[in-house]
PDB file of N, CA and C in Angstrom:
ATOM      1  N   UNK A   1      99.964 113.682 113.892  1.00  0.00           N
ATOM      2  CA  UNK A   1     100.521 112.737 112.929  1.00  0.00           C
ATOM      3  C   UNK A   1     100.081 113.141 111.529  1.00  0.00           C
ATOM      4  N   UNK A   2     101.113 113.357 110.653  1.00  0.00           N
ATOM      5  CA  UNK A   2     101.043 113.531 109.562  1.00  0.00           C
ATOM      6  C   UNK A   2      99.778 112.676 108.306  1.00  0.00           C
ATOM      7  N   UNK A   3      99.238 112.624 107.955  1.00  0.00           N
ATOM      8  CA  UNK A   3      98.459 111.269 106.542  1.00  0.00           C
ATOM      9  C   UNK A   3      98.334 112.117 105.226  1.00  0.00           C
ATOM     10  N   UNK A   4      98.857 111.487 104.624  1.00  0.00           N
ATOM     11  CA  UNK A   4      98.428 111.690 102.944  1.00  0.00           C
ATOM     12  C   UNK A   4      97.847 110.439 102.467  1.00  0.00           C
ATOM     13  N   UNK A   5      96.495 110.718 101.988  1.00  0.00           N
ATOM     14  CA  UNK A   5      95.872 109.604 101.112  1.00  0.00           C
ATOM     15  C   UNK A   5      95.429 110.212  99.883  1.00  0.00           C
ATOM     16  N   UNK A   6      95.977 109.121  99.163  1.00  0.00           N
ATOM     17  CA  UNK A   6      95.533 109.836  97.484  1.00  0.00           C
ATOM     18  C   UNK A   6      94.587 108.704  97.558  1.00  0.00           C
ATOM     19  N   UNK A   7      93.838 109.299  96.377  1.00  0.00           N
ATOM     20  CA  UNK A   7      93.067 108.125  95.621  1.00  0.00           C
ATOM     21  C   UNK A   7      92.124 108.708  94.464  1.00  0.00           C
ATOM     22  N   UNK A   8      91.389 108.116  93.897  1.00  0.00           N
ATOM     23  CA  UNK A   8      90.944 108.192  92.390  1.00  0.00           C
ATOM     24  C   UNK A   8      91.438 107.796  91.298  1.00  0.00           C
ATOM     25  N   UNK A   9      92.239 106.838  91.677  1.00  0.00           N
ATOM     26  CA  UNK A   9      93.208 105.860  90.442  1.00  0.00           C
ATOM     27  C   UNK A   9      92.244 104.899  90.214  1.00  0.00           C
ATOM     28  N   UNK A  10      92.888 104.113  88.729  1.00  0.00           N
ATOM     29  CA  UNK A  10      92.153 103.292  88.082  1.00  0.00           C
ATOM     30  C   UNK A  10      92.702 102.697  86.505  1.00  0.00           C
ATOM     31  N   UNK A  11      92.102 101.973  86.218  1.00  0.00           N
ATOM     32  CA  UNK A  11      92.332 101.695  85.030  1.00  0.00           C
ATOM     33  C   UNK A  11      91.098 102.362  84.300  1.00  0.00           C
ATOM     34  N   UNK A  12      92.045 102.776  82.724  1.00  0.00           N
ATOM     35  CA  UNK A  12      91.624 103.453  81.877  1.00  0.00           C
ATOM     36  C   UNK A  12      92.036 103.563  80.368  1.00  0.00           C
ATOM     37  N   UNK A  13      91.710 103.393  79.398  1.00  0.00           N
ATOM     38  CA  UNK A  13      91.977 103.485  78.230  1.00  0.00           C
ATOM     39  C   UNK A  13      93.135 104.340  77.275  1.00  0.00           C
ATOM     40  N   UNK A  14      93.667 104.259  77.014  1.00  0.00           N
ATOM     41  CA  UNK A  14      94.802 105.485  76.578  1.00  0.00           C
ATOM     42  C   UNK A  14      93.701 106.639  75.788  1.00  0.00           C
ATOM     43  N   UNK A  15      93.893 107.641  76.309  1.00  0.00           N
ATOM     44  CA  UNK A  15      92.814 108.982  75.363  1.00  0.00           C
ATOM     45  C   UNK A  15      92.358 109.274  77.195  1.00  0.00           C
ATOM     46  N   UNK A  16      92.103 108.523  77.917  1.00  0.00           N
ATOM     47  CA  UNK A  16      90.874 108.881  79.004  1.00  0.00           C
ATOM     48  C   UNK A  16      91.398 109.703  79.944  1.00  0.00           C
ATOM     49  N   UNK A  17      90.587 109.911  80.753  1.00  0.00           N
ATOM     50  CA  UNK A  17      90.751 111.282  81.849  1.00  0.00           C
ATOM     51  C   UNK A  17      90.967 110.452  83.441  1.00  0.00           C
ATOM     52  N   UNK A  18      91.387 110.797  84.201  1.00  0.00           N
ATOM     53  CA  UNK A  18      91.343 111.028  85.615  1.00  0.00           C
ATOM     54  C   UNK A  18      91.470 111.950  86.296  1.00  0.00           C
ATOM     55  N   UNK A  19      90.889 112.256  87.530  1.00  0.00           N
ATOM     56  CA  UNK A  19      91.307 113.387  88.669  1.00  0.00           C
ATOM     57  C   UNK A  19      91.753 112.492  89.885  1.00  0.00           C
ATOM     58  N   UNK A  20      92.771 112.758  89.976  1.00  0.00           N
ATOM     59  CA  UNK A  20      93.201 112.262  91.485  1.00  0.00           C
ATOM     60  C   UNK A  20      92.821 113.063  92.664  1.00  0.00           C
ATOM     61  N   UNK A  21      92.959 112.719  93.829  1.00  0.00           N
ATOM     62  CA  UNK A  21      92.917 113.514  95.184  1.00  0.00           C
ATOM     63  C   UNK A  21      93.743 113.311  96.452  1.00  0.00           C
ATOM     64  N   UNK A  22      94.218 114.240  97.178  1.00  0.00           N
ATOM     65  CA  UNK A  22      94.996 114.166  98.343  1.00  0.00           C
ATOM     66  C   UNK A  22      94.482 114.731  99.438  1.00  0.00           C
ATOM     67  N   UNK A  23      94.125 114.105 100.297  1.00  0.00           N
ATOM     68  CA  UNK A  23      93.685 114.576 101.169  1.00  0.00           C
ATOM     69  C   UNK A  23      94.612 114.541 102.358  1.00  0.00           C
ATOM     70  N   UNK A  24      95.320 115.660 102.944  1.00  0.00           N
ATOM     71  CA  UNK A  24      96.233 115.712 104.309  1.00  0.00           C
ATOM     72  C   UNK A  24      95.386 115.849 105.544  1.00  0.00           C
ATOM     73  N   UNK A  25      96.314 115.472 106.469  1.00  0.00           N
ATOM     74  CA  UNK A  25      95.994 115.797 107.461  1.00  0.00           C
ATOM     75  C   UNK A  25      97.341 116.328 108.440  1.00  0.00           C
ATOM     76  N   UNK A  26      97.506 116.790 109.668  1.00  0.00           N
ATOM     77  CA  UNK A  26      97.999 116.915 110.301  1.00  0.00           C
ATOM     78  C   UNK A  26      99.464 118.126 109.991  1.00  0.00           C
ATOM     79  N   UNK A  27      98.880 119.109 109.134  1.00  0.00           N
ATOM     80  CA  UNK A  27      99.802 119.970 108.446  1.00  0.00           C
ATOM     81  C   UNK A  27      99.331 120.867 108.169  1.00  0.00           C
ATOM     82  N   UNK A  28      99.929 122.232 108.542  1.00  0.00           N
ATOM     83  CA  UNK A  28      99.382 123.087 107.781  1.00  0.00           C
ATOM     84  C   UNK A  28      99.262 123.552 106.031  1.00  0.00           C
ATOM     85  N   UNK A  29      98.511 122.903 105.785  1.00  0.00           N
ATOM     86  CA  UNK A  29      98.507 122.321 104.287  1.00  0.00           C
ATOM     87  C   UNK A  29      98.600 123.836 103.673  1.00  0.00           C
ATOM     88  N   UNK A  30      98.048 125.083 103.712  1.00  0.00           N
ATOM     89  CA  UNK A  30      97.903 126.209 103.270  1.00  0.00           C
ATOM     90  C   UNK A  30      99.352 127.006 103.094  1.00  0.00           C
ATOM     91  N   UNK A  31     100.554 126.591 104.055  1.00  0.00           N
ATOM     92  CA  UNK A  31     101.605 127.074 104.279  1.00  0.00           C
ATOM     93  C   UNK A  31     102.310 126.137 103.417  1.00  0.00           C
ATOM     94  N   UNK A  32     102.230 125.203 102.766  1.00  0.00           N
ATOM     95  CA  UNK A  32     103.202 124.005 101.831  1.00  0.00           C
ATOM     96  C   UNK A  32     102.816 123.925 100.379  1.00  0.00           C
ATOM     97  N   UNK A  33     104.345 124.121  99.723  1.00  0.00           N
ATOM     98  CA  UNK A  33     104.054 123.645  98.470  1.00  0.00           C
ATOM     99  C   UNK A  33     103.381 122.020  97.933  1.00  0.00           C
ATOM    100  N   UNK A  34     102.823 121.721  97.286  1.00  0.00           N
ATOM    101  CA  UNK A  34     102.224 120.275  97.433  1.00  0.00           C
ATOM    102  C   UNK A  34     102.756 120.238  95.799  1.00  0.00           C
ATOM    103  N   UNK A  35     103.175 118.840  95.905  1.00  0.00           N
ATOM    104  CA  UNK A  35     103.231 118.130  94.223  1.00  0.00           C
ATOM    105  C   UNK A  35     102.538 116.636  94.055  1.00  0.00           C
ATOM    106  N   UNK A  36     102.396 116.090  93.673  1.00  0.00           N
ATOM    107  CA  UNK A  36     102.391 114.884  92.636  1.00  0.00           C
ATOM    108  C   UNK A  36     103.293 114.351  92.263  1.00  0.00           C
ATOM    109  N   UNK A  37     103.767 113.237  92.499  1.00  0.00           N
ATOM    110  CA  UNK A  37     104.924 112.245  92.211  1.00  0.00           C
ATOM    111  C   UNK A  37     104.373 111.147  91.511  1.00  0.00           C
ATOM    112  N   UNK A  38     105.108 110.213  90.765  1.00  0.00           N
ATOM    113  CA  UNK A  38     104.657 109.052  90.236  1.00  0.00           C
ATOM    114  C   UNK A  38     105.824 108.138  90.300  1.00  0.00           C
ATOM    115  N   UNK A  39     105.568 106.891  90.633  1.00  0.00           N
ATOM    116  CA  UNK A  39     106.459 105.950  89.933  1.00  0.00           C
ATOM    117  C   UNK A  39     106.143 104.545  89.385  1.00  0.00           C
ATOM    118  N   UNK A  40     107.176 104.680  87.982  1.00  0.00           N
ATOM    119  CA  UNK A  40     106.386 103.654  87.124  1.00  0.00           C
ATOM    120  C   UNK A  40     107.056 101.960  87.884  1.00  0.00           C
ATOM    121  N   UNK A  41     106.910 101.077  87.058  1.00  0.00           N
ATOM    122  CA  UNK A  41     107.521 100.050  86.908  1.00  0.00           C
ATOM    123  C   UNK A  41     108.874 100.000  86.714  1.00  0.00           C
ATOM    124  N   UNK A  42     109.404  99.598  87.992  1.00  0.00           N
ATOM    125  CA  UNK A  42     111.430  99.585  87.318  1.00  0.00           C
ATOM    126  C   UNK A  42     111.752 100.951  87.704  1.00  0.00           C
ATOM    127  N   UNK A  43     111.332 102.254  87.819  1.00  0.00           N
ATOM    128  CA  UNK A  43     111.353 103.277  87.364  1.00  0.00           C
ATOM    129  C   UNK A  43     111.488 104.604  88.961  1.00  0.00           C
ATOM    130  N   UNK A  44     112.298 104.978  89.122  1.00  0.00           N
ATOM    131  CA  UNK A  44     112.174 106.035  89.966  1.00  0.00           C
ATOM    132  C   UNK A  44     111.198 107.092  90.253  1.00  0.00           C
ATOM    133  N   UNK A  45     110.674 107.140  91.498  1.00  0.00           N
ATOM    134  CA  UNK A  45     109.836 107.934  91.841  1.00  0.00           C
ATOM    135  C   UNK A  45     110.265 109.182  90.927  1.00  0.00           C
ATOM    136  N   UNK A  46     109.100 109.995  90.696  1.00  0.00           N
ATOM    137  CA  UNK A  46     109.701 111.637  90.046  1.00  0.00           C
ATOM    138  C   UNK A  46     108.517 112.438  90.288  1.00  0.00           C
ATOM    139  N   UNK A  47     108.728 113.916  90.152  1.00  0.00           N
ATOM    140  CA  UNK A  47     107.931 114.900  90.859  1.00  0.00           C
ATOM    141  C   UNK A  47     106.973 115.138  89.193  1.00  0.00           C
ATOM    142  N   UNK A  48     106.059 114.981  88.599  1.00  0.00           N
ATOM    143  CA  UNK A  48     105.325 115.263  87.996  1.00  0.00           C
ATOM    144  C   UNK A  48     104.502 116.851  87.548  1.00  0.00           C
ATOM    145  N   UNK A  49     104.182 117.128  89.197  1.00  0.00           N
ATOM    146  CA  UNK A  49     103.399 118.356  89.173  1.00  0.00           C
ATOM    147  C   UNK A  49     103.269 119.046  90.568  1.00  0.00           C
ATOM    148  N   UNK A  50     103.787 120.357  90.659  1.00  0.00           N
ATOM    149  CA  UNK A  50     103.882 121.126  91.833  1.00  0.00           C
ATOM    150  C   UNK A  50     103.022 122.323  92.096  1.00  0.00           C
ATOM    151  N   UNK A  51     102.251 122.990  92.757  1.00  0.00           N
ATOM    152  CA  UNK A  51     101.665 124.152  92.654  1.00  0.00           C
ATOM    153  C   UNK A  51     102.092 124.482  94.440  1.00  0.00           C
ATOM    154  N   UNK A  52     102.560 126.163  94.266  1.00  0.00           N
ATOM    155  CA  UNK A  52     103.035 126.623  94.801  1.00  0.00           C
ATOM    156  C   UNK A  52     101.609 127.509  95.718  1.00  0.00           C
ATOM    157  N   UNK A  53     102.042 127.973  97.238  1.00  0.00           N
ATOM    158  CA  UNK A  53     101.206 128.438  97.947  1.00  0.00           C
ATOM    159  C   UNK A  53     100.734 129.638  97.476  1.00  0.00           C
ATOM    160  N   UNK A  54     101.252 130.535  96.637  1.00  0.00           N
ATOM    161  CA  UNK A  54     100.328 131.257  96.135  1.00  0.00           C
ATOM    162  C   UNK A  54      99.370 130.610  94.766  1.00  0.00           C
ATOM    163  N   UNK A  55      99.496 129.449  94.445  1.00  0.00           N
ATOM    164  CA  UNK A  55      98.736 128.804  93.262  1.00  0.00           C
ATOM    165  C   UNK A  55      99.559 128.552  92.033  1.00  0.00           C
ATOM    166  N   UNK A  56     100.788 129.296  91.829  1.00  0.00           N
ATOM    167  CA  UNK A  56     101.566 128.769  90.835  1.00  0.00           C
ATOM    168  C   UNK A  56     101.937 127.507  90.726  1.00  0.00           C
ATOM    169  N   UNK A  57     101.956 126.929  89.323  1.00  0.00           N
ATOM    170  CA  UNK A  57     102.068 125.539  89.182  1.00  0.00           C
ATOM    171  C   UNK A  57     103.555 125.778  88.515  1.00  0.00           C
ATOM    172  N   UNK A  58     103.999 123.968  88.422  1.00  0.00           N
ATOM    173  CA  UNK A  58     104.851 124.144  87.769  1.00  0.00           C
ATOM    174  C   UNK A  58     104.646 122.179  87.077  1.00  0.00           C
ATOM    175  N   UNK A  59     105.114 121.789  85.594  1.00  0.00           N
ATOM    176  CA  UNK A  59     104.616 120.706  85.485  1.00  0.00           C
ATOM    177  C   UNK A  59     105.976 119.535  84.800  1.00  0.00           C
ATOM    178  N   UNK A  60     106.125 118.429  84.767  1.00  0.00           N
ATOM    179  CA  UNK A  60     107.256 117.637  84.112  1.00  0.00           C
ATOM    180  C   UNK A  60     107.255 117.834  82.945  1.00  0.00           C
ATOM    181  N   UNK A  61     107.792 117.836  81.696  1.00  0.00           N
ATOM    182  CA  UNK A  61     107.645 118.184  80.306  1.00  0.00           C
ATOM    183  C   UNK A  61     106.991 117.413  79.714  1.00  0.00           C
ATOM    184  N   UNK A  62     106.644 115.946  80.398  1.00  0.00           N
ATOM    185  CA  UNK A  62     106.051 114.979  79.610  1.00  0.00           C
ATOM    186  C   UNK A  62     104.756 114.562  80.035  1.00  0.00           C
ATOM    187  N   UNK A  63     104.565 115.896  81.095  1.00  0.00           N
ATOM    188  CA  UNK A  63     102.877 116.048  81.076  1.00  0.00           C
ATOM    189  C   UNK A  63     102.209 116.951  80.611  1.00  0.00           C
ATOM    190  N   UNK A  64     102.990 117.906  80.537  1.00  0.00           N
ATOM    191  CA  UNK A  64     102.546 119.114  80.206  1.00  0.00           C
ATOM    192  C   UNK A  64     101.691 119.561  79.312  1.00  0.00           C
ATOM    193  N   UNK A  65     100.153 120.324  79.844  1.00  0.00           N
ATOM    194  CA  UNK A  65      99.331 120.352  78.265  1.00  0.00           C
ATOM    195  C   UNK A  65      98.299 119.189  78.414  1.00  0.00           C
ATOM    196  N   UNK A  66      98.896 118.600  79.477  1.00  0.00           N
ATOM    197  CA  UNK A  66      97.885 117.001  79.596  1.00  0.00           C
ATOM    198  C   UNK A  66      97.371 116.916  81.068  1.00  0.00           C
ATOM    199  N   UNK A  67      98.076 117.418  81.944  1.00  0.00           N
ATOM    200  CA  UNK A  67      97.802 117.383  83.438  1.00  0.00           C
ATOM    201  C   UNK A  67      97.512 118.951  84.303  1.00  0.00           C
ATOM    202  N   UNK A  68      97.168 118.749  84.979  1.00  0.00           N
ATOM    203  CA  UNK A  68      96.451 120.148  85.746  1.00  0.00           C
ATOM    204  C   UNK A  68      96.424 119.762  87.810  1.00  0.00           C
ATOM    205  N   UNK A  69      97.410 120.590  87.965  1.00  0.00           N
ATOM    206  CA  UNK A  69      97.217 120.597  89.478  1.00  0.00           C
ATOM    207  C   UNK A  69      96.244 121.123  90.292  1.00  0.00           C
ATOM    208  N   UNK A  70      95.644 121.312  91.319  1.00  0.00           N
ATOM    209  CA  UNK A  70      95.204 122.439  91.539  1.00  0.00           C
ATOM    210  C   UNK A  70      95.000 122.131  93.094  1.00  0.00           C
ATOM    211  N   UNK A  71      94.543 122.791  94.079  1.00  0.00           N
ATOM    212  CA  UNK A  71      94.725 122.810  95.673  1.00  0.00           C
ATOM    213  C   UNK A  71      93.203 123.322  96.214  1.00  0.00           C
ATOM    214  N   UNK A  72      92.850 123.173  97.365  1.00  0.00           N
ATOM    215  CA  UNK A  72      91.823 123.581  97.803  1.00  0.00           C
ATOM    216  C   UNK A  72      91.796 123.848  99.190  1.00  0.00           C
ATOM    217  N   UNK A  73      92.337 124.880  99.843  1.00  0.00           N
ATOM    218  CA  UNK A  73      93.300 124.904 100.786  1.00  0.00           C
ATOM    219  C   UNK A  73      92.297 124.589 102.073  1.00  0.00           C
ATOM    220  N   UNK A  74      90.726 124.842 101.444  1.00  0.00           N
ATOM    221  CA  UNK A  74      89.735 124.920 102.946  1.00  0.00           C
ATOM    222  C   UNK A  74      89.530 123.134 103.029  1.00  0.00           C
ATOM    223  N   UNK A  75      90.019 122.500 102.048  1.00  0.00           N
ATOM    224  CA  UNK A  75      89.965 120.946 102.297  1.00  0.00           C
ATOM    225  C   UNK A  75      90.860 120.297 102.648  1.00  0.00           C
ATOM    226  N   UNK A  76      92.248 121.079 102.403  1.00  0.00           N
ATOM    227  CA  UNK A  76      93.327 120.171 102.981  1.00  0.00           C
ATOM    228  C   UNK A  76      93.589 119.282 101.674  1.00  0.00           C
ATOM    229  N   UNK A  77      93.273 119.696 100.529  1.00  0.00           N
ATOM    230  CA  UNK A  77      93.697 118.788  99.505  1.00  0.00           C
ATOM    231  C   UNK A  77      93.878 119.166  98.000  1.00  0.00           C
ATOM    232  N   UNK A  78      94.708 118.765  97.374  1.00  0.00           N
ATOM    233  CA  UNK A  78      95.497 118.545  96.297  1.00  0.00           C
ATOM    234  C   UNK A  78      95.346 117.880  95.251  1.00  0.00           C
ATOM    235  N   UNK A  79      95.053 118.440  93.958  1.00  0.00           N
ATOM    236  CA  UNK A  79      94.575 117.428  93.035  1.00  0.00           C
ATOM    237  C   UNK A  79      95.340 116.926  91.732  1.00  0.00           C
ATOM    238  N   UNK A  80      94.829 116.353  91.229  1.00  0.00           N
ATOM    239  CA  UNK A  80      95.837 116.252  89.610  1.00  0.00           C
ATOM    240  C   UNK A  80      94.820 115.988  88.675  1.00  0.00           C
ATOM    241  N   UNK A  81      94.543 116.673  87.786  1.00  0.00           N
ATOM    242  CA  UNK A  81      93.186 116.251  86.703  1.00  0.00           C
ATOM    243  C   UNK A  81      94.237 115.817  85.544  1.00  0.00           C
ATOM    244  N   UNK A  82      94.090 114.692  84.965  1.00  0.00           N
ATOM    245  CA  UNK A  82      94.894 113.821  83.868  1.00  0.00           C
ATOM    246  C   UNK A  82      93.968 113.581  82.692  1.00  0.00           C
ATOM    247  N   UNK A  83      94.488 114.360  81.454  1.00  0.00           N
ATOM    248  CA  UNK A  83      93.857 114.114  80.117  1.00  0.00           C
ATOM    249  C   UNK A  83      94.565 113.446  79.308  1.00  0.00           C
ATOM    250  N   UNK A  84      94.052 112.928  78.590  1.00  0.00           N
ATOM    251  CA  UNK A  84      95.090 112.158  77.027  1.00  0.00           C
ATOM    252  C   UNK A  84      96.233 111.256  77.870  1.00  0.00           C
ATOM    253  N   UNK A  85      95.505 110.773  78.402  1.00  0.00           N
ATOM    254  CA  UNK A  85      96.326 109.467  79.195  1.00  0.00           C
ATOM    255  C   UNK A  85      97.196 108.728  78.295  1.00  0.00           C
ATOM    256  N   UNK A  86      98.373 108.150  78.441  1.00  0.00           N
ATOM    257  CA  UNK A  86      98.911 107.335  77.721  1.00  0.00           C
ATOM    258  C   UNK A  86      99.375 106.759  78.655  1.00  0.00           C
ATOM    259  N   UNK A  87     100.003 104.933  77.900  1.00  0.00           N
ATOM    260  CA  UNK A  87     100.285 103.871  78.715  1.00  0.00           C
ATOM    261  C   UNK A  87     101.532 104.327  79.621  1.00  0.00           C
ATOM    262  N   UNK A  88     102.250 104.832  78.837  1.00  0.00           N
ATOM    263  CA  UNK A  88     103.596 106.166  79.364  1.00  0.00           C
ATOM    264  C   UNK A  88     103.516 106.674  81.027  1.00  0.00           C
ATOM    265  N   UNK A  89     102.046 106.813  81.025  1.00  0.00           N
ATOM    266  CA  UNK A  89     101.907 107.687  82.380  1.00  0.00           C
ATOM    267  C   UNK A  89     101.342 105.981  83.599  1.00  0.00           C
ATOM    268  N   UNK A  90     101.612 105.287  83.302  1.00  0.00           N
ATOM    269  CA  UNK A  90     100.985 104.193  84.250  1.00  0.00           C
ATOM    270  C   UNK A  90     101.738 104.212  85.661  1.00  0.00           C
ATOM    271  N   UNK A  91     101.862 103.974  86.634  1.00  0.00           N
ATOM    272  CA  UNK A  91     102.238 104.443  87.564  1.00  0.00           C
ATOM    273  C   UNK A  91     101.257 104.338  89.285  1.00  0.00           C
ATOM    274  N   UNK A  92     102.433 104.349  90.203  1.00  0.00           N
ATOM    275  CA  UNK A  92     101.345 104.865  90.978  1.00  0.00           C
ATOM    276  C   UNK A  92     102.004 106.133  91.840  1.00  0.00           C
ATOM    277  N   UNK A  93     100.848 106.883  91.767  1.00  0.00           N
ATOM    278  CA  UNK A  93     100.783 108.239  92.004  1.00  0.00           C
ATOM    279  C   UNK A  93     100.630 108.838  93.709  1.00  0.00           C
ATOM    280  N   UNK A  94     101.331 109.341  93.940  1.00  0.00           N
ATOM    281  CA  UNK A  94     101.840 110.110  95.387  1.00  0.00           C
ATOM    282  C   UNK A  94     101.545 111.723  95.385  1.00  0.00           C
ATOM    283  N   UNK A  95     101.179 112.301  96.500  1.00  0.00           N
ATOM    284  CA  UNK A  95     101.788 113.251  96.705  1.00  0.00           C
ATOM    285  C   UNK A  95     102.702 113.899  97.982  1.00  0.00           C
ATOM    286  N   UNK A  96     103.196 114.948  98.261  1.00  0.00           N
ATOM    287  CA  UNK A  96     103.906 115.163  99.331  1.00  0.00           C
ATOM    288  C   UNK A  96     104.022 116.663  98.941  1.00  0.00           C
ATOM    289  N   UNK A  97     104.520 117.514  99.838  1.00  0.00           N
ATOM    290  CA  UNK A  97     105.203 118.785  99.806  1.00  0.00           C
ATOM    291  C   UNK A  97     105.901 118.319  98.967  1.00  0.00           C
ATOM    292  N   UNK A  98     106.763 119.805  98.280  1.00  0.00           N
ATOM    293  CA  UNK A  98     107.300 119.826  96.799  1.00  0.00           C
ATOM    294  C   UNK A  98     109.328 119.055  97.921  1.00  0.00           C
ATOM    295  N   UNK A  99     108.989 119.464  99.104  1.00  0.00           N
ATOM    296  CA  UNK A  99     110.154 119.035  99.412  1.00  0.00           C
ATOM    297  C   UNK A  99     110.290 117.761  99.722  1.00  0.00           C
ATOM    298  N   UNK A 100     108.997 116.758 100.010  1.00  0.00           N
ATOM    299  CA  UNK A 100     108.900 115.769 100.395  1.00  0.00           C
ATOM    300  C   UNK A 100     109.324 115.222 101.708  1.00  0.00           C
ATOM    301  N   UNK A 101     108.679 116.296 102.346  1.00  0.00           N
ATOM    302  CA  UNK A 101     108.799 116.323 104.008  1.00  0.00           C
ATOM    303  C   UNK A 101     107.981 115.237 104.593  1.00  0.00           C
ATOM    304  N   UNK A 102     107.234 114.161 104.419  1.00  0.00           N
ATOM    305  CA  UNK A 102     106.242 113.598 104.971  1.00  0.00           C
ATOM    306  C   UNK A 102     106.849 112.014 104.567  1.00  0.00           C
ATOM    307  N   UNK A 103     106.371 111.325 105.294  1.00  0.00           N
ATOM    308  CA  UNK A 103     106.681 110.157 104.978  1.00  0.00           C
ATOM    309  C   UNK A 103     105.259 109.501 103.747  1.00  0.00           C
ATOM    310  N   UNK A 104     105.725 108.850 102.860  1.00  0.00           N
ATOM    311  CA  UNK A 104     104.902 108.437 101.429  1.00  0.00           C
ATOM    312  C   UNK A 104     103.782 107.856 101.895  1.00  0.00           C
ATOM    313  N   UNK A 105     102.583 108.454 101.397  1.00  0.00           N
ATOM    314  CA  UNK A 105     101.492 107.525 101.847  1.00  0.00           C
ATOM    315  C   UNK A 105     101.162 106.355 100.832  1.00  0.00           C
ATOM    316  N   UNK A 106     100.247 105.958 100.592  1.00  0.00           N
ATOM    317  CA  UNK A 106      99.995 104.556  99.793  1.00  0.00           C
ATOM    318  C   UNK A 106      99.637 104.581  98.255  1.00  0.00           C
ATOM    319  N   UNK A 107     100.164 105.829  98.399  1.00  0.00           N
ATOM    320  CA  UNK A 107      99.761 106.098  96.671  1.00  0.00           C
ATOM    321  C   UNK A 107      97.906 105.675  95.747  1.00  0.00           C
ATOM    322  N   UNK A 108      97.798 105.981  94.515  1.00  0.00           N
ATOM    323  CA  UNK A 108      96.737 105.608  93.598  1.00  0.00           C
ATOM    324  C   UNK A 108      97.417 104.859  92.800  1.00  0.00           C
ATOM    325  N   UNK A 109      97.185 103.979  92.292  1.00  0.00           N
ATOM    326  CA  UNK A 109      97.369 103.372  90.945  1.00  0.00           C
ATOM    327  C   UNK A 109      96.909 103.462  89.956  1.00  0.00           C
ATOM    328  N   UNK A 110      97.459 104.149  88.832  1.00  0.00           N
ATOM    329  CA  UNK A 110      97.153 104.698  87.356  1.00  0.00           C
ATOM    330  C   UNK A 110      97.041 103.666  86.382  1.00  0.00           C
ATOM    331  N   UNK A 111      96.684 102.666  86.013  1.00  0.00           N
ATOM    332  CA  UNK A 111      96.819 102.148  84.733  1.00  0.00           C
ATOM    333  C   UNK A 111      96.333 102.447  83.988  1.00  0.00           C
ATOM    334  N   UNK A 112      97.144 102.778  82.341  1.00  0.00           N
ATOM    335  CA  UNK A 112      96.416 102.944  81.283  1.00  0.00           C
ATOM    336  C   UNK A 112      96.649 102.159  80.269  1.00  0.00           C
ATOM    337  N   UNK A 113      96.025 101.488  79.446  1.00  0.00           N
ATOM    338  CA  UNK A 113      95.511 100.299  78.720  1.00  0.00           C
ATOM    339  C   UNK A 113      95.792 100.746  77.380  1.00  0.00           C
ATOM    340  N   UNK A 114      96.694 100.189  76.245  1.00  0.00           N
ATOM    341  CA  UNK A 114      96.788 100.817  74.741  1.00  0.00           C
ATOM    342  C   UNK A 114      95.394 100.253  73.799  1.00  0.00           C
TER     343      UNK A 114
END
C-alpha cells in the first residue's frame, strides 16, 4: 500500500522559511519523479516543484528563486525548503509523483501571516 505523509507546515510570518517533508512508502521512490503540489483557498491544486530521478528540478514561476526541492532517495523522501514566504504561497502542500500516480495524502498546511 502506497502512503505519502508530508509534514513540517505551519504558520509563519511573511519573510520566513520552511522545509517541508515527504516521506513514502510502498514505492519504489528512487525510480519516480516526485513534486510538490499546493492548493490555496478557492484555488486549484497545482504542481509547484518537481525534481527528476536523476536530480533535475524543475520549479512554478512564482516560486522560483524562493523554493528548493530536493530528494533523499536512501529515505524514501522528498523535500521543499521555502524562503521569503509570502501570504501568496498559503496553502496546503502535497506531494505525489510528477504524474500523480498515488492517491493524495493529507497534505501540510502553510500559513503565512502579512
Amino acid at each position: 500500500q502506497v502512503q505519502l505523509v508530508e509534514s513540517g507546515g505551519g504558520l509563519v510570518q511573511a519573510g520566513g522559511s520552511l522545509r517541508l517533508s515527504c516521506a513514502s512508502s510502498g514505492i519504489i521512490f528512487s525510480f519516480n519523479a516526485m513534486g510538490w503540489y499546493r492548493q490555496g483557498p478557492g484555488k486549484q491544486r497545482e504542481l509547484v516543484a518537481g525534481i527528476f530521478i536523476g536530480g533535475s528540478t524543475k520549479y512554478a514561476d512564482s516560486v522560483k528563486g524562493r523554493f528548493t526541492i530536493s530528494r533523499d532517495n536512501a529515505k524514501n523522501t522528498v523535500y521543499l525548503q521555502m524562503n521569503s514566504l509570502k501570504p501568496e504561497d498559503t496553502a496546503v502542500y502535497y506531494c505525489n509523483t510528477l504524474q500523480a500516480s498515488y492517491v493524495w495524502g493529507q497534505g501540510t498546511q502553510v500559513t503565512v501571516s502579512s
